[in-house]
PDB file of N, CA and C in Angstrom:
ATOM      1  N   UNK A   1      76.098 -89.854  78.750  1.00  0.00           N
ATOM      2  CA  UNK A   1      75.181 -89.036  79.523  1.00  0.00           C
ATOM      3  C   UNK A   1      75.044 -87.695  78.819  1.00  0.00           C
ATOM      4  N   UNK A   2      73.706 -87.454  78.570  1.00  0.00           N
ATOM      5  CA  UNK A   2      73.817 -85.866  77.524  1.00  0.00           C
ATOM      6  C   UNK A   2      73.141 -84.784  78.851  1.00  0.00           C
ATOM      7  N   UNK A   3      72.527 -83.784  78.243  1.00  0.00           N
ATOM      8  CA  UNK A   3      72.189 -82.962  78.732  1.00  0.00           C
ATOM      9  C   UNK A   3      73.083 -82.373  80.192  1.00  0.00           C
ATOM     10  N   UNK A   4      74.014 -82.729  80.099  1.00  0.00           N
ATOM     11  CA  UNK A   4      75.263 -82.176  81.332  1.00  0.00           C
ATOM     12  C   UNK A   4      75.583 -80.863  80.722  1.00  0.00           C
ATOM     13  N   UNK A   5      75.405 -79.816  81.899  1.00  0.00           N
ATOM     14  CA  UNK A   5      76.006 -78.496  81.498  1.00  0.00           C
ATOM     15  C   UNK A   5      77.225 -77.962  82.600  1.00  0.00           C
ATOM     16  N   UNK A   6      78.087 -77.374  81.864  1.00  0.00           N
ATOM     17  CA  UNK A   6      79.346 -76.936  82.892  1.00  0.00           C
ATOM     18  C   UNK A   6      79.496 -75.264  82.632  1.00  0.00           C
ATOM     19  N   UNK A   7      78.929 -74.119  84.003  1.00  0.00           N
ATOM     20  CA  UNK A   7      79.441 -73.247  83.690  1.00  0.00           C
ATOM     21  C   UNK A   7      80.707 -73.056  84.022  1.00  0.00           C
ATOM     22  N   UNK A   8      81.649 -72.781  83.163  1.00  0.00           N
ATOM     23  CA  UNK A   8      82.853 -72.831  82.657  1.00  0.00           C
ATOM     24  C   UNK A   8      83.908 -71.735  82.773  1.00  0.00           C
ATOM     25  N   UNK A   9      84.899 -72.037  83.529  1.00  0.00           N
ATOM     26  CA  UNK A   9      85.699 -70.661  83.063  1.00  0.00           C
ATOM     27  C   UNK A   9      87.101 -71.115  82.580  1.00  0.00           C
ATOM     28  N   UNK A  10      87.464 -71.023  81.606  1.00  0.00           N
ATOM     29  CA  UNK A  10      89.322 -72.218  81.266  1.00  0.00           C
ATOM     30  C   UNK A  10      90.318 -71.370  81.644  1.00  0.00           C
ATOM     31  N   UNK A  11      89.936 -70.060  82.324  1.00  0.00           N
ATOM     32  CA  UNK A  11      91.618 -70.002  83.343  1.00  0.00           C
ATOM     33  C   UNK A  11      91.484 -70.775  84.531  1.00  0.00           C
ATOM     34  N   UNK A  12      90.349 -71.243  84.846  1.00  0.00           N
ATOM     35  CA  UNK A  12      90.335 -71.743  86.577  1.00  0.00           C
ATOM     36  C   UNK A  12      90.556 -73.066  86.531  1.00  0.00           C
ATOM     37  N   UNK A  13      91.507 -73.262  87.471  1.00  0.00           N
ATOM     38  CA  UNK A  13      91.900 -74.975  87.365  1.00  0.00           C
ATOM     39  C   UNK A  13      91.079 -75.543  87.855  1.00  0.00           C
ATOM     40  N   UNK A  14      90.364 -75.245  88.570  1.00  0.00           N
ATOM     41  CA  UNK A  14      89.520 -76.326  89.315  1.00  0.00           C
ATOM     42  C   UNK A  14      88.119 -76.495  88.115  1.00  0.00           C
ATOM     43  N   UNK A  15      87.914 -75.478  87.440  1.00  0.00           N
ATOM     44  CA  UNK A  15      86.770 -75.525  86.610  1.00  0.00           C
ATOM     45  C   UNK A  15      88.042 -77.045  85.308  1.00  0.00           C
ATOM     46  N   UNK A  16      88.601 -76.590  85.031  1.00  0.00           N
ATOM     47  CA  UNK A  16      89.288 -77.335  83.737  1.00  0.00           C
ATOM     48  C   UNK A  16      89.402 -78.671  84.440  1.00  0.00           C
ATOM     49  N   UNK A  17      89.896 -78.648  85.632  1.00  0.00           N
ATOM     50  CA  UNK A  17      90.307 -79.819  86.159  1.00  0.00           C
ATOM     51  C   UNK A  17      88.616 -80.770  86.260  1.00  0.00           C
ATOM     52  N   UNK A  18      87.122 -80.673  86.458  1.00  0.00           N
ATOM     53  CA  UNK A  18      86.226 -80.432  86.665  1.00  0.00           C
ATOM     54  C   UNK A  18      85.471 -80.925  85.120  1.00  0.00           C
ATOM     55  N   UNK A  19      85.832 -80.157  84.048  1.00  0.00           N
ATOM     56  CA  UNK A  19      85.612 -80.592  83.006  1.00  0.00           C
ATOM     57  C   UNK A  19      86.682 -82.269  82.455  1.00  0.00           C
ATOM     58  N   UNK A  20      87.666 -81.919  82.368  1.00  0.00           N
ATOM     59  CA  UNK A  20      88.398 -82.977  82.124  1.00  0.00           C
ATOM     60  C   UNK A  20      88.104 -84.410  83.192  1.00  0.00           C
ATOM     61  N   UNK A  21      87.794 -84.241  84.137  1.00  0.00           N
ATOM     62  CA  UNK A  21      86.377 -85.177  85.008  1.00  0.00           C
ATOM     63  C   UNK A  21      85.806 -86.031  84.030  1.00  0.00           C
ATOM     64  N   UNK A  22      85.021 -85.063  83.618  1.00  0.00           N
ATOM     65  CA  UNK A  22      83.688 -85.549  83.044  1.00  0.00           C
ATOM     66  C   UNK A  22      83.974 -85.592  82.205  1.00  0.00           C
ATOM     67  N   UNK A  23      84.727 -85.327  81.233  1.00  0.00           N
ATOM     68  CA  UNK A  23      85.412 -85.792  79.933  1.00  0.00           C
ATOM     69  C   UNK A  23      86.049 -87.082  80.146  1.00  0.00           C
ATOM     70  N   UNK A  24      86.959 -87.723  80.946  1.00  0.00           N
ATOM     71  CA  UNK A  24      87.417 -89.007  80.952  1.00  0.00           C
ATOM     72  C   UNK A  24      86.605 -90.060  81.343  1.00  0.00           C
ATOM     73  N   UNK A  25      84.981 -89.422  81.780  1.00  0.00           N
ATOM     74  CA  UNK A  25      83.945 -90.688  82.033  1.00  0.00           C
ATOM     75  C   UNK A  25      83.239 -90.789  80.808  1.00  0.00           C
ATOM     76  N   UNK A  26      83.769 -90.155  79.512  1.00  0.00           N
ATOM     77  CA  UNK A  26      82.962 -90.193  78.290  1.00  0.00           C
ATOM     78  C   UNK A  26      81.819 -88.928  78.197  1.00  0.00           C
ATOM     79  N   UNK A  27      81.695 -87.752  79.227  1.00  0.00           N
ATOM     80  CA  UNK A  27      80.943 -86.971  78.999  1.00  0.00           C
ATOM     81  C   UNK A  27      81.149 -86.081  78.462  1.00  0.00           C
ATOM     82  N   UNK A  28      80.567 -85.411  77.239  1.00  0.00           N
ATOM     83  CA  UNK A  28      80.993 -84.190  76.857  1.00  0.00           C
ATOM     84  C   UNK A  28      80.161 -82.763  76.820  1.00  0.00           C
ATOM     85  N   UNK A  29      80.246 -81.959  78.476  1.00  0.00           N
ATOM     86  CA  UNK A  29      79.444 -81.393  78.849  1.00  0.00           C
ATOM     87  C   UNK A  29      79.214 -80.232  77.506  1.00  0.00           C
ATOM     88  N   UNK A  30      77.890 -79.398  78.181  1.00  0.00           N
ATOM     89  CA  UNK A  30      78.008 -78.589  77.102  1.00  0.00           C
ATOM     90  C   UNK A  30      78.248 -77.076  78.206  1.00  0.00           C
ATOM     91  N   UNK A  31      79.214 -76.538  77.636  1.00  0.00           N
ATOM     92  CA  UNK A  31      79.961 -75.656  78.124  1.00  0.00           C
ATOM     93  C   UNK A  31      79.630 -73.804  78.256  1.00  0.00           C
ATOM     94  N   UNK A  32      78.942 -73.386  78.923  1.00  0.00           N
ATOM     95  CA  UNK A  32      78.675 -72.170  78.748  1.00  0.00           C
ATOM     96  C   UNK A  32      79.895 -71.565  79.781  1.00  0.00           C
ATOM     97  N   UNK A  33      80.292 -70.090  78.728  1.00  0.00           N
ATOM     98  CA  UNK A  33      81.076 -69.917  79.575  1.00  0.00           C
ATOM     99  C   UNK A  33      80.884 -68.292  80.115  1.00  0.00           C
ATOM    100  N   UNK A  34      80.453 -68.779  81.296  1.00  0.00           N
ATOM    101  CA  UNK A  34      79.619 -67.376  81.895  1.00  0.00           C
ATOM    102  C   UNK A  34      80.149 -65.747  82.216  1.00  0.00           C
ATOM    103  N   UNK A  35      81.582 -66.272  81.967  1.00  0.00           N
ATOM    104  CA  UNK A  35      82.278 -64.730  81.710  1.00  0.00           C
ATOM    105  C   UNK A  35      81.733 -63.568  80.597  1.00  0.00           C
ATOM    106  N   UNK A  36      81.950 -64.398  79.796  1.00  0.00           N
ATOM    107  CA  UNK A  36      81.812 -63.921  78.557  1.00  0.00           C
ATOM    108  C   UNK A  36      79.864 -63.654  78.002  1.00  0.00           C
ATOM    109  N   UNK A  37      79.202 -64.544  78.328  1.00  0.00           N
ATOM    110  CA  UNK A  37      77.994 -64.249  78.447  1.00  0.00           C
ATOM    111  C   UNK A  37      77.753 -65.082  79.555  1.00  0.00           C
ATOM    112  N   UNK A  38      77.130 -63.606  80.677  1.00  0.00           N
ATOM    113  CA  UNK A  38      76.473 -63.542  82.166  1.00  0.00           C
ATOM    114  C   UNK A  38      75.240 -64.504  81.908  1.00  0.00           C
ATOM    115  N   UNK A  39      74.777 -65.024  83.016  1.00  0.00           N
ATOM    116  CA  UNK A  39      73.616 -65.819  83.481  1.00  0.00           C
ATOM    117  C   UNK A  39      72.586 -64.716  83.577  1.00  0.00           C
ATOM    118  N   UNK A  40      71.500 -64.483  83.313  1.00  0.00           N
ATOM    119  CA  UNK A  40      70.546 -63.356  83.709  1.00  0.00           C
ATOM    120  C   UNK A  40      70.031 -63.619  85.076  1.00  0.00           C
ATOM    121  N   UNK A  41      69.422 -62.845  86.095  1.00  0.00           N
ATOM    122  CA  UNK A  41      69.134 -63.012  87.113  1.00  0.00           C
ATOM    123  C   UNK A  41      68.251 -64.713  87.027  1.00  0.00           C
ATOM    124  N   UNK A  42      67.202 -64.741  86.278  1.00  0.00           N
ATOM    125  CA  UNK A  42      66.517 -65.771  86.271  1.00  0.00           C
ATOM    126  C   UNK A  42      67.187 -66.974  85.980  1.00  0.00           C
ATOM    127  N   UNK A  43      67.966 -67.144  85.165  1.00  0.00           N
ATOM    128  CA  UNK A  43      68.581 -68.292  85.352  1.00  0.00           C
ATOM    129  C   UNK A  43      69.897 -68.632  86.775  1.00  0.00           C
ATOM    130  N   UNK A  44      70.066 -67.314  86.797  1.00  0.00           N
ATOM    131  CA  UNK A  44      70.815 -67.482  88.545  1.00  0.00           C
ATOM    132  C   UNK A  44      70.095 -68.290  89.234  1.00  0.00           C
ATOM    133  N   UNK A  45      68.841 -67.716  89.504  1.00  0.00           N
ATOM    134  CA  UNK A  45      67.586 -68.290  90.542  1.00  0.00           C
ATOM    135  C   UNK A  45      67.668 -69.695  90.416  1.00  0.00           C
ATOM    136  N   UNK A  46      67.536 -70.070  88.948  1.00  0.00           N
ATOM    137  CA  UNK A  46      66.978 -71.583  88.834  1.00  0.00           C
ATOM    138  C   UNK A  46      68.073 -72.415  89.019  1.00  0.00           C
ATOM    139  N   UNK A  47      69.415 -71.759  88.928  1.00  0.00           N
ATOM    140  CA  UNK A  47      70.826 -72.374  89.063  1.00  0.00           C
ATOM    141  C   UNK A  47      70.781 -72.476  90.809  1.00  0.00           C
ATOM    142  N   UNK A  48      70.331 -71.574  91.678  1.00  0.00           N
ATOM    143  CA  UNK A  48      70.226 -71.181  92.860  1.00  0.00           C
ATOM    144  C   UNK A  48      69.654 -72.528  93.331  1.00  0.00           C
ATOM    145  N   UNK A  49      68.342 -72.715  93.243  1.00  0.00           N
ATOM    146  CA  UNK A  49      67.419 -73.672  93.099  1.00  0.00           C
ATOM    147  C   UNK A  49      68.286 -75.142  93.357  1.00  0.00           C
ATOM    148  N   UNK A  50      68.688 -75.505  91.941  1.00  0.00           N
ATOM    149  CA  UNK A  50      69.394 -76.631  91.691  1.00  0.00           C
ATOM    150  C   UNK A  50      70.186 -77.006  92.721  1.00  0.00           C
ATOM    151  N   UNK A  51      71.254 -76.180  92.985  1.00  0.00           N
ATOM    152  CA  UNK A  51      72.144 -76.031  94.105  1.00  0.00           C
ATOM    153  C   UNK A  51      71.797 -75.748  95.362  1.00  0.00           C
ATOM    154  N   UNK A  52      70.592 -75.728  95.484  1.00  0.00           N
ATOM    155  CA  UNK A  52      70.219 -75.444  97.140  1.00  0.00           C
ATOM    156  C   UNK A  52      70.732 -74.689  97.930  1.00  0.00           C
ATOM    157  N   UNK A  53      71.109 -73.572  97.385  1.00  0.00           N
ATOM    158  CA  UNK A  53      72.105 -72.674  97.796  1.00  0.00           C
ATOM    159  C   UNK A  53      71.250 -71.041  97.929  1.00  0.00           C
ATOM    160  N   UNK A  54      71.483 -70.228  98.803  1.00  0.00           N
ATOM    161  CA  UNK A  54      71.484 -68.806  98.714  1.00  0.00           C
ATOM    162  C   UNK A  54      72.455 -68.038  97.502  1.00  0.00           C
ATOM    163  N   UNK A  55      71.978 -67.174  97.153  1.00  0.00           N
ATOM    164  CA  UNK A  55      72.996 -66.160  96.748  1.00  0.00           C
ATOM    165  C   UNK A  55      74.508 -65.849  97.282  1.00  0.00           C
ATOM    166  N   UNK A  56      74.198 -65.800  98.626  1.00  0.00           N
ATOM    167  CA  UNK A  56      75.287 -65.453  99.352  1.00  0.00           C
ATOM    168  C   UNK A  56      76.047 -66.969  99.410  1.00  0.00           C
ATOM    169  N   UNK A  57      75.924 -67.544  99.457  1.00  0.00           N
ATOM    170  CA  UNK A  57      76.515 -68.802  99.452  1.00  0.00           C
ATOM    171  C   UNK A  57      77.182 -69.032  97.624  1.00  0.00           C
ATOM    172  N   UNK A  58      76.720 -68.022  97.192  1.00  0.00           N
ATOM    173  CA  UNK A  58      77.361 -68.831  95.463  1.00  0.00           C
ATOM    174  C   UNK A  58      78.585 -67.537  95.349  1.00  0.00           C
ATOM    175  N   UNK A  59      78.406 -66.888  96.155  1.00  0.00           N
ATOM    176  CA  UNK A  59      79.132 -65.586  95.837  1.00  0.00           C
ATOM    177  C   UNK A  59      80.680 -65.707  96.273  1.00  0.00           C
ATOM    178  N   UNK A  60      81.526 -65.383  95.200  1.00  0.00           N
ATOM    179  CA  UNK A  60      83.248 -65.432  95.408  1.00  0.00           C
ATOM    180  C   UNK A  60      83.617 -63.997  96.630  1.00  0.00           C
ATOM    181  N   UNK A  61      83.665 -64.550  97.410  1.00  0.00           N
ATOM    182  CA  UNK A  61      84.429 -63.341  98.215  1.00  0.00           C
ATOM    183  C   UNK A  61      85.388 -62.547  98.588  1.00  0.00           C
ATOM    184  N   UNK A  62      86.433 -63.160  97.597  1.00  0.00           N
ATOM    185  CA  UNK A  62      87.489 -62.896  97.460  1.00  0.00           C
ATOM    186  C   UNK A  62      88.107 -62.057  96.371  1.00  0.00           C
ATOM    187  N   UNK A  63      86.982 -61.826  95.128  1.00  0.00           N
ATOM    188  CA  UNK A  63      86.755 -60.921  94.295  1.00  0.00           C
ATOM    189  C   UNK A  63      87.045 -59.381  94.960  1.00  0.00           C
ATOM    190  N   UNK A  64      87.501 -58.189  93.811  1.00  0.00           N
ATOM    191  CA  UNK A  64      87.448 -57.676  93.982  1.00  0.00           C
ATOM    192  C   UNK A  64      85.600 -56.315  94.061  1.00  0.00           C
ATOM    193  N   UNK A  65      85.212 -57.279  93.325  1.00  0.00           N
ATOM    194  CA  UNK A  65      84.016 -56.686  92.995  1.00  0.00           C
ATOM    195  C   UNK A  65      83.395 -56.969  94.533  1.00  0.00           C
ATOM    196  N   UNK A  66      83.374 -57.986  94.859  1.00  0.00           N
ATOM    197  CA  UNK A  66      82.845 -58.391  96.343  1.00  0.00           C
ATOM    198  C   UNK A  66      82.760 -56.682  97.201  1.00  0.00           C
ATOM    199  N   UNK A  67      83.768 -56.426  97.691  1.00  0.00           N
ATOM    200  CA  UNK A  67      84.161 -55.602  98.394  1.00  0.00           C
ATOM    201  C   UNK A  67      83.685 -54.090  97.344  1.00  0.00           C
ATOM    202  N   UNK A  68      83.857 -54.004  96.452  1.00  0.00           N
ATOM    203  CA  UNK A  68      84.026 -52.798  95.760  1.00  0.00           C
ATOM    204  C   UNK A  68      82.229 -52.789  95.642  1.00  0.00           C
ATOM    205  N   UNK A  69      81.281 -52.867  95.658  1.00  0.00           N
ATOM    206  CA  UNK A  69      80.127 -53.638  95.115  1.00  0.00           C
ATOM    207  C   UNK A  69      79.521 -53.275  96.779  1.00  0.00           C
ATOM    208  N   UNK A  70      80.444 -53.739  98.420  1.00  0.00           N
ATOM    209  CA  UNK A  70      79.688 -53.577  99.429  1.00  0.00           C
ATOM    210  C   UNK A  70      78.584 -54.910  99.859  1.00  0.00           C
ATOM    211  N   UNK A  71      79.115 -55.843  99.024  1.00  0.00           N
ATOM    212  CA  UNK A  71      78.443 -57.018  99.049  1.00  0.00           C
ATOM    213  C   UNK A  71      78.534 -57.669 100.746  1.00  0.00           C
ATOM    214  N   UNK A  72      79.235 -56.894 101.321  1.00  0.00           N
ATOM    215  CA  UNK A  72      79.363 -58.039 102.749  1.00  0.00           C
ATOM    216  C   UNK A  72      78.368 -57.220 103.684  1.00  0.00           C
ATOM    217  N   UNK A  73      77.422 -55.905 102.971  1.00  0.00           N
ATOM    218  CA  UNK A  73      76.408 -55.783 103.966  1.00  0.00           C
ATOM    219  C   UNK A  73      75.166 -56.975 104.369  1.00  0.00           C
ATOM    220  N   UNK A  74      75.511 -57.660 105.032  1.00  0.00           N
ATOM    221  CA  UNK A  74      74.013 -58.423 105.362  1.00  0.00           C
ATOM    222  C   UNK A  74      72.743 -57.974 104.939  1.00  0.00           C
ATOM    223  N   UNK A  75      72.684 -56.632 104.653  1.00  0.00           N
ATOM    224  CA  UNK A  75      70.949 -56.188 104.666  1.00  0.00           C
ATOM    225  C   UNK A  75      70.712 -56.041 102.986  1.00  0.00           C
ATOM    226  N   UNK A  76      71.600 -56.596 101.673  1.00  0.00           N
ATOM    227  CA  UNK A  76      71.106 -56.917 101.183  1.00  0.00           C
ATOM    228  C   UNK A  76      70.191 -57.676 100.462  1.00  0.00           C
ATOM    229  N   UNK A  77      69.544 -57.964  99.890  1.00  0.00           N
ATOM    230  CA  UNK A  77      68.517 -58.849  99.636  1.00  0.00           C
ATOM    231  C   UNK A  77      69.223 -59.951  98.758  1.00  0.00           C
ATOM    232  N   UNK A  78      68.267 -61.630  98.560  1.00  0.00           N
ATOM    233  CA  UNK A  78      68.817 -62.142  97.890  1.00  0.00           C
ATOM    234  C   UNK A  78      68.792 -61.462  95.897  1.00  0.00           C
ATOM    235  N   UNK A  79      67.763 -60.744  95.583  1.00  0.00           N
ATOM    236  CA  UNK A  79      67.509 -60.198  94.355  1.00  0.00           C
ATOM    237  C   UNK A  79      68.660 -59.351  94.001  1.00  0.00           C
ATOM    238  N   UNK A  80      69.233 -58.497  95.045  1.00  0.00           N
ATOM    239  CA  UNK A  80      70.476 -57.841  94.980  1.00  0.00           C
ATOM    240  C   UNK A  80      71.381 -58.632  94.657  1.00  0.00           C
ATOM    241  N   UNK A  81      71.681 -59.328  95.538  1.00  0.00           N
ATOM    242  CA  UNK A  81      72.937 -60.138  95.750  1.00  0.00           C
ATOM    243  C   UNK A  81      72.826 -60.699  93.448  1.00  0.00           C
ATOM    244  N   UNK A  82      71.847 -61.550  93.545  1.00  0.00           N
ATOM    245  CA  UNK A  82      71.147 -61.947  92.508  1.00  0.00           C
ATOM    246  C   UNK A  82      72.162 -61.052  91.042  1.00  0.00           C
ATOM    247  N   UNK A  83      71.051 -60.033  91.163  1.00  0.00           N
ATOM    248  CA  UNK A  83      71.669 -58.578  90.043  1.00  0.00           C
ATOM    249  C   UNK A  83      73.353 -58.774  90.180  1.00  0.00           C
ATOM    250  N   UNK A  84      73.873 -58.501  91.027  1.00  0.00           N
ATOM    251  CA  UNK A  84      75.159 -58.225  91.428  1.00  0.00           C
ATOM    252  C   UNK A  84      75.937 -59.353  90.354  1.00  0.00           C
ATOM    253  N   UNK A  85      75.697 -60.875  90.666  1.00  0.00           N
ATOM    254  CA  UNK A  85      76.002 -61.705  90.007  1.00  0.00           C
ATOM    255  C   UNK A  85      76.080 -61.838  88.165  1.00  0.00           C
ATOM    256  N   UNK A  86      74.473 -61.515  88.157  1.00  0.00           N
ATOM    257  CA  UNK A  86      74.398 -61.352  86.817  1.00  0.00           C
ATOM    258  C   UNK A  86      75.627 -60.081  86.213  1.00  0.00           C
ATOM    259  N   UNK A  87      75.352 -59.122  87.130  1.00  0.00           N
ATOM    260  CA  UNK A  87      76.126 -58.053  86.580  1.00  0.00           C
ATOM    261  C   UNK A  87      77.937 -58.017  86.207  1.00  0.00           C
ATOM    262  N   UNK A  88      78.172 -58.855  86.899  1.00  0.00           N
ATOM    263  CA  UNK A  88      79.874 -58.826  87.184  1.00  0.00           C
ATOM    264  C   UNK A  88      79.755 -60.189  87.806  1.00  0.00           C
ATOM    265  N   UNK A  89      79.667 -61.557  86.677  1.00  0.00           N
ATOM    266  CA  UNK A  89      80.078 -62.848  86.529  1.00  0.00           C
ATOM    267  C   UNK A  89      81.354 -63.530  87.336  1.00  0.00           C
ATOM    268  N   UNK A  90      82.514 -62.728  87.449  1.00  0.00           N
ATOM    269  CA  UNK A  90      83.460 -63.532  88.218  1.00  0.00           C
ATOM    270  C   UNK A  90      83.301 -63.502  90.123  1.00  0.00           C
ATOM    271  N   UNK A  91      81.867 -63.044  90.357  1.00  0.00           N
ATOM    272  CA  UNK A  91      81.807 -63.018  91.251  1.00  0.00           C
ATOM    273  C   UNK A  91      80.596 -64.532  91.584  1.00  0.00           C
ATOM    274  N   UNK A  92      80.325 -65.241  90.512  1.00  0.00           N
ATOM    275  CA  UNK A  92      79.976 -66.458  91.069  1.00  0.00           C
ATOM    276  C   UNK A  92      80.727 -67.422  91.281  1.00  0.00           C
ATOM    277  N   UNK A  93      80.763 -68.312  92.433  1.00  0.00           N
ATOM    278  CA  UNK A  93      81.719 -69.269  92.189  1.00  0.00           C
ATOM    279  C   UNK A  93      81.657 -70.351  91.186  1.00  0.00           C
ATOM    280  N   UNK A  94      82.453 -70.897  90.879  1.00  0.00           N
ATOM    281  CA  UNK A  94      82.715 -72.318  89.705  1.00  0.00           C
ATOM    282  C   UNK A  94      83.414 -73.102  90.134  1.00  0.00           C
ATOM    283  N   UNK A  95      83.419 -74.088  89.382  1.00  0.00           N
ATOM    284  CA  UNK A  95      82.448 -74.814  88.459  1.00  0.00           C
ATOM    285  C   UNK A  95      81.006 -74.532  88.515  1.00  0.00           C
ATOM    286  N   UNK A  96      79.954 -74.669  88.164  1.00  0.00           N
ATOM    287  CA  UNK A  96      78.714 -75.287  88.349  1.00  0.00           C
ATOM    288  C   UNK A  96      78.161 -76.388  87.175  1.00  0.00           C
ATOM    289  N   UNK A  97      78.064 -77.706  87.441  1.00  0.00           N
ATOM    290  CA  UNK A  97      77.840 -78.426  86.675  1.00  0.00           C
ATOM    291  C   UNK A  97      75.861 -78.838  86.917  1.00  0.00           C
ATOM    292  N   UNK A  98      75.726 -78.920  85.512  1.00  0.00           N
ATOM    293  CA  UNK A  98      73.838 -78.829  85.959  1.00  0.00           C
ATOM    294  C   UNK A  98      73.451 -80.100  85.377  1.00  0.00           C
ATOM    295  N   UNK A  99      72.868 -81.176  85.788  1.00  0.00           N
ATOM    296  CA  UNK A  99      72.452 -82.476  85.174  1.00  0.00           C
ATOM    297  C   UNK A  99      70.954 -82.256  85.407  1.00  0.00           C
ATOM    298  N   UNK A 100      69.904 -82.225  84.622  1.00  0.00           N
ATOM    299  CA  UNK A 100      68.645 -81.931  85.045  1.00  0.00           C
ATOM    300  C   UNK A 100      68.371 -81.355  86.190  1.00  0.00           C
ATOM    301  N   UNK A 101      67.787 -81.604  87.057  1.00  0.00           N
ATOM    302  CA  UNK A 101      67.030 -80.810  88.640  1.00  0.00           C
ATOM    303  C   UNK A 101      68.003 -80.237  89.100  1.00  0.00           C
ATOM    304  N   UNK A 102      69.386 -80.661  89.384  1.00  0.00           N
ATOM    305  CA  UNK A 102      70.587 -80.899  90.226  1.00  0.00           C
ATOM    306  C   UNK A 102      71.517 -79.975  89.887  1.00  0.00           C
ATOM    307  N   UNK A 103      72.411 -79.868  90.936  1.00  0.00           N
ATOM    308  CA  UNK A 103      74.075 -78.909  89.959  1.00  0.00           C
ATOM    309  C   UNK A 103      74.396 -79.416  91.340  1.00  0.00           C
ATOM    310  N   UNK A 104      75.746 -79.145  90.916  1.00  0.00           N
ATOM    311  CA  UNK A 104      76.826 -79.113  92.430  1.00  0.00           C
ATOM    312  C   UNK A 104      77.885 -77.924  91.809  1.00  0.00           C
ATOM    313  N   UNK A 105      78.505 -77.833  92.909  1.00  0.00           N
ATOM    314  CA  UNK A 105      79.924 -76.564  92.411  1.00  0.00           C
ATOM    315  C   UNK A 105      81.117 -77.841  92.783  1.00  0.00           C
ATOM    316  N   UNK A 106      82.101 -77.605  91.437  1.00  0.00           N
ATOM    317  CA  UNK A 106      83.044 -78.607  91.216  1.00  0.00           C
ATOM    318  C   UNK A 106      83.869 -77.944  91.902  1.00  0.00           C
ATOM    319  N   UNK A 107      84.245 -77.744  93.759  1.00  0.00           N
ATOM    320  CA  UNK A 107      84.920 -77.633  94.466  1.00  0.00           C
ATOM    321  C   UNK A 107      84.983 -78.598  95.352  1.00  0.00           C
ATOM    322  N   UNK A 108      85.855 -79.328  95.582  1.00  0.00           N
ATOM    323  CA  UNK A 108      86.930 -79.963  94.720  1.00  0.00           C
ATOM    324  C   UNK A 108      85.870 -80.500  93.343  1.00  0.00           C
ATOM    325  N   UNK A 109      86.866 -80.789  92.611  1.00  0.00           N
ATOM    326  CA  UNK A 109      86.046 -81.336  90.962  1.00  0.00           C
ATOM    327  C   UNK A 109      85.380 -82.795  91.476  1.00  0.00           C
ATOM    328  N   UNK A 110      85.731 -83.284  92.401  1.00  0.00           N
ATOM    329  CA  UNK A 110      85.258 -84.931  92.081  1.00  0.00           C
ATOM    330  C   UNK A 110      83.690 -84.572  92.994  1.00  0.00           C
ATOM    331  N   UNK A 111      83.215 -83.343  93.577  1.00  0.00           N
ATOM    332  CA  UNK A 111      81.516 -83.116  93.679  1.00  0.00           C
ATOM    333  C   UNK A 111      80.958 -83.783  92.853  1.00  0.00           C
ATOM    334  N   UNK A 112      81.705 -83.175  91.645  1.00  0.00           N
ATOM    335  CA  UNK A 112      80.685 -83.758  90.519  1.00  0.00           C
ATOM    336  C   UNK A 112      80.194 -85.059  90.232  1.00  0.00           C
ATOM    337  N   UNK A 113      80.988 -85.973  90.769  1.00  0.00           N
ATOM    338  CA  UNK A 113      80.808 -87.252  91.000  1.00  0.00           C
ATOM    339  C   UNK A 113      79.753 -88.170  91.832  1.00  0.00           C
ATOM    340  N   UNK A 114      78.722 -87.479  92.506  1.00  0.00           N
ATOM    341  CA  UNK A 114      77.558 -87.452  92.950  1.00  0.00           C
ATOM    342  C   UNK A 114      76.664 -87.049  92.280  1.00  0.00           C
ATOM    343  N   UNK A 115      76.984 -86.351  91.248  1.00  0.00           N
ATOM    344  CA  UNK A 115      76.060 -85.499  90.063  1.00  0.00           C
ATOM    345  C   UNK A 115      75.735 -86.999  89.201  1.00  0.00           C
ATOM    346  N   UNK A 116      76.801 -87.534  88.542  1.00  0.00           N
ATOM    347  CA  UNK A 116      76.973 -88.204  87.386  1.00  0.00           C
ATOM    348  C   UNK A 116      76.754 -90.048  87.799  1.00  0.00           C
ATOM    349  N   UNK A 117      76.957 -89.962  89.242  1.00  0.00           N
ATOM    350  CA  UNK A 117      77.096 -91.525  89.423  1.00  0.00           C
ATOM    351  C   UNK A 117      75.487 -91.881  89.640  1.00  0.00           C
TER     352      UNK A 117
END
């Protein structure tokens, strides 16, 4: 199966655990790893999209940036929320694995398994 993408982070077990998934079904995703180079707002969106998800719904809350950032006002917008992400990356959650139209977040890793089957 080609065109599988995993945004990636290899301290997070659930992301490694997630890749190694899809590595033992013969897949060898292609790995961006979004710490290191951020998603720009627009590809957030289209990642957004895929996942059927809000902003607020992709967002780690448990981050420190969360709180430091003021992210738990409701009256921000999703474009905010959006920026925020792009801006300071460990505040999206992961995995996100993208197979054409689709992504799921590899929480637990075997999501992904609706992705790929």
């Amino acid at each position: 199966m080609s065109n599988v993408v995993i945004y990636h982070n290899p301290r997070c077990s659930k992301s490694r655990q997630t890749l190694a998934l899809l590595q033992a079904r013969g897949i060898a995703p292609e790995q961006v790893l979004y710490l290191e180079t951020p998603p720009a707002p627009a590809e957030l969106r289209r990642l957004l999209k895929r996942l059927k998800m809000s902003a607020r719904d992709l967002l780690r809350k448990g981050e420190t940036e969360y709180k430091a950032l003021n992210l738990t006002d409701n009256a921000l917008s999703e474009t905010q929320l959006i920026e925020a992400m792009s801006a300071h990356p460990r505040l999206i959650e992961r995995p996100i694995v993208v197979l054409g139209d689709k992504a799921v977040i590899g929480r637990p890793p075997e999501n992904v398994l609706e992705l790929i089957s």
